[in-house]
C-alpha atoms as a PDB file:
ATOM      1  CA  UNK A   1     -38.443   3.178 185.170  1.00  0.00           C
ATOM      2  CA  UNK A   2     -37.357   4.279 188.483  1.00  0.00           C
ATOM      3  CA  UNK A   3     -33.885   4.235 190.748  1.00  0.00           C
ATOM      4  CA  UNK A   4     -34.375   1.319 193.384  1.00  0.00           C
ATOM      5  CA  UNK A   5     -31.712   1.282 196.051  1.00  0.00           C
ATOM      6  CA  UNK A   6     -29.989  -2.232 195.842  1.00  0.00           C
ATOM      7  CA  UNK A   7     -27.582  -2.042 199.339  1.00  0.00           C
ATOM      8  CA  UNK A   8     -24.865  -0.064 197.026  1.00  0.00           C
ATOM      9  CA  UNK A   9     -26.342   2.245 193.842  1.00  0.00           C
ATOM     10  CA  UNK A  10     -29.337   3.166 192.646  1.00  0.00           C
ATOM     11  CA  UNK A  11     -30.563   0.525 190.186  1.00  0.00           C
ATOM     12  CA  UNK A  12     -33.386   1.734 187.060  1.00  0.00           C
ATOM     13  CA  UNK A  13     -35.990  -0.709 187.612  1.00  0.00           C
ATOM     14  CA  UNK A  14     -39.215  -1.025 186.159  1.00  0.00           C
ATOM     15  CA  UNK A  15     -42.279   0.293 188.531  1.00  0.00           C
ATOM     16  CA  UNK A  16     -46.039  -0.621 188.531  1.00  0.00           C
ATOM     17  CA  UNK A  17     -48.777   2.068 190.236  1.00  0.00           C
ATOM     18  CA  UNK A  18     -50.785  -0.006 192.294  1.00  0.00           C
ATOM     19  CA  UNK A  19     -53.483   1.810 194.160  1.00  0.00           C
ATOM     20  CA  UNK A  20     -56.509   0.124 196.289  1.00  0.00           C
ATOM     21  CA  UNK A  21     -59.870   1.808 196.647  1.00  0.00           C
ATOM     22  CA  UNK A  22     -62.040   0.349 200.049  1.00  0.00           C
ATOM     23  CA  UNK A  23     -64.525   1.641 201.741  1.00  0.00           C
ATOM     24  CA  UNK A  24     -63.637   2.215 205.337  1.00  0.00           C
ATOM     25  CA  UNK A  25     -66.546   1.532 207.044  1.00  0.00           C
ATOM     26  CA  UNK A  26     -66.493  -2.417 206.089  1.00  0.00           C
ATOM     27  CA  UNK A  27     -63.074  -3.279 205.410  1.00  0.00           C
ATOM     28  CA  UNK A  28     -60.405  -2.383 207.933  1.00  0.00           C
ATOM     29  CA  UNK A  29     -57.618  -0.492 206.669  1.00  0.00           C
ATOM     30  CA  UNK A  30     -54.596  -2.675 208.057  1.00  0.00           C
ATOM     31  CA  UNK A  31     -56.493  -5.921 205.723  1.00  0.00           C
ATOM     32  CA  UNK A  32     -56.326  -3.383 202.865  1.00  0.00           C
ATOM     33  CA  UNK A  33     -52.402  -2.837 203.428  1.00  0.00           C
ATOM     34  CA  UNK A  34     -51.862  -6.453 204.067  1.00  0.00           C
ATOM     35  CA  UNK A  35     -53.693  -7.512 200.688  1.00  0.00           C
ATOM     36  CA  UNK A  36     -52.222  -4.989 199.293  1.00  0.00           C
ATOM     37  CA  UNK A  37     -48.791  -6.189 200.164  1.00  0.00           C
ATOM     38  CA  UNK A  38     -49.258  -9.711 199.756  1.00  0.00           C
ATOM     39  CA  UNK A  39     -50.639  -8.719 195.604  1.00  0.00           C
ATOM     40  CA  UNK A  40     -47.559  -6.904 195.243  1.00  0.00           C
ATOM     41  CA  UNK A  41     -45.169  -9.992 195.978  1.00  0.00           C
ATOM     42  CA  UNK A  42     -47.587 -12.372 193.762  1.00  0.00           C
ATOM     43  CA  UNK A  43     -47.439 -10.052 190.879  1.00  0.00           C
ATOM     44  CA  UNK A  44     -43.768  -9.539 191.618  1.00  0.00           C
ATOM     45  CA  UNK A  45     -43.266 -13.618 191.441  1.00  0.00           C
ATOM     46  CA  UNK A  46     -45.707 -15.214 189.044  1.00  0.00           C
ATOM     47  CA  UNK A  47     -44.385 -18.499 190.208  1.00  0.00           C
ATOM     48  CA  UNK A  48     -46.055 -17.818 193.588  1.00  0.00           C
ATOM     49  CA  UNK A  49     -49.336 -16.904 192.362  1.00  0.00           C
ATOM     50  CA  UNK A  50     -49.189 -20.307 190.582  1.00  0.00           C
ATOM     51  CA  UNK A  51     -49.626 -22.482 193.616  1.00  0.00           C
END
């Protein structure tokens, strides 16, 4: 649990480490933040990850 910021008051919300490991030499490291990013919002709607 952590306080998220909703616009008006802190909110406890539940929180998930996520952590990437690439090697920098063959992957670029704005495609690892993208990916990243984009596995965050599936995980964060299931329904999305469905289609």
């Amino acid at each position: 649990m952590k306080p998220v910021w909703n616009g008006k008051e802190f909110v406890p919300r539940l929180m998930m480490p996520l952590s990437l490991s690439y090697d920098h030499r063959v992957i670029d490291g704005a495609s690892a933040a993208r990916f990243t990013t984009y596995l965050a919002q599936v995980i964060a709607d299931l329904r999305r990850g469905m289609l």
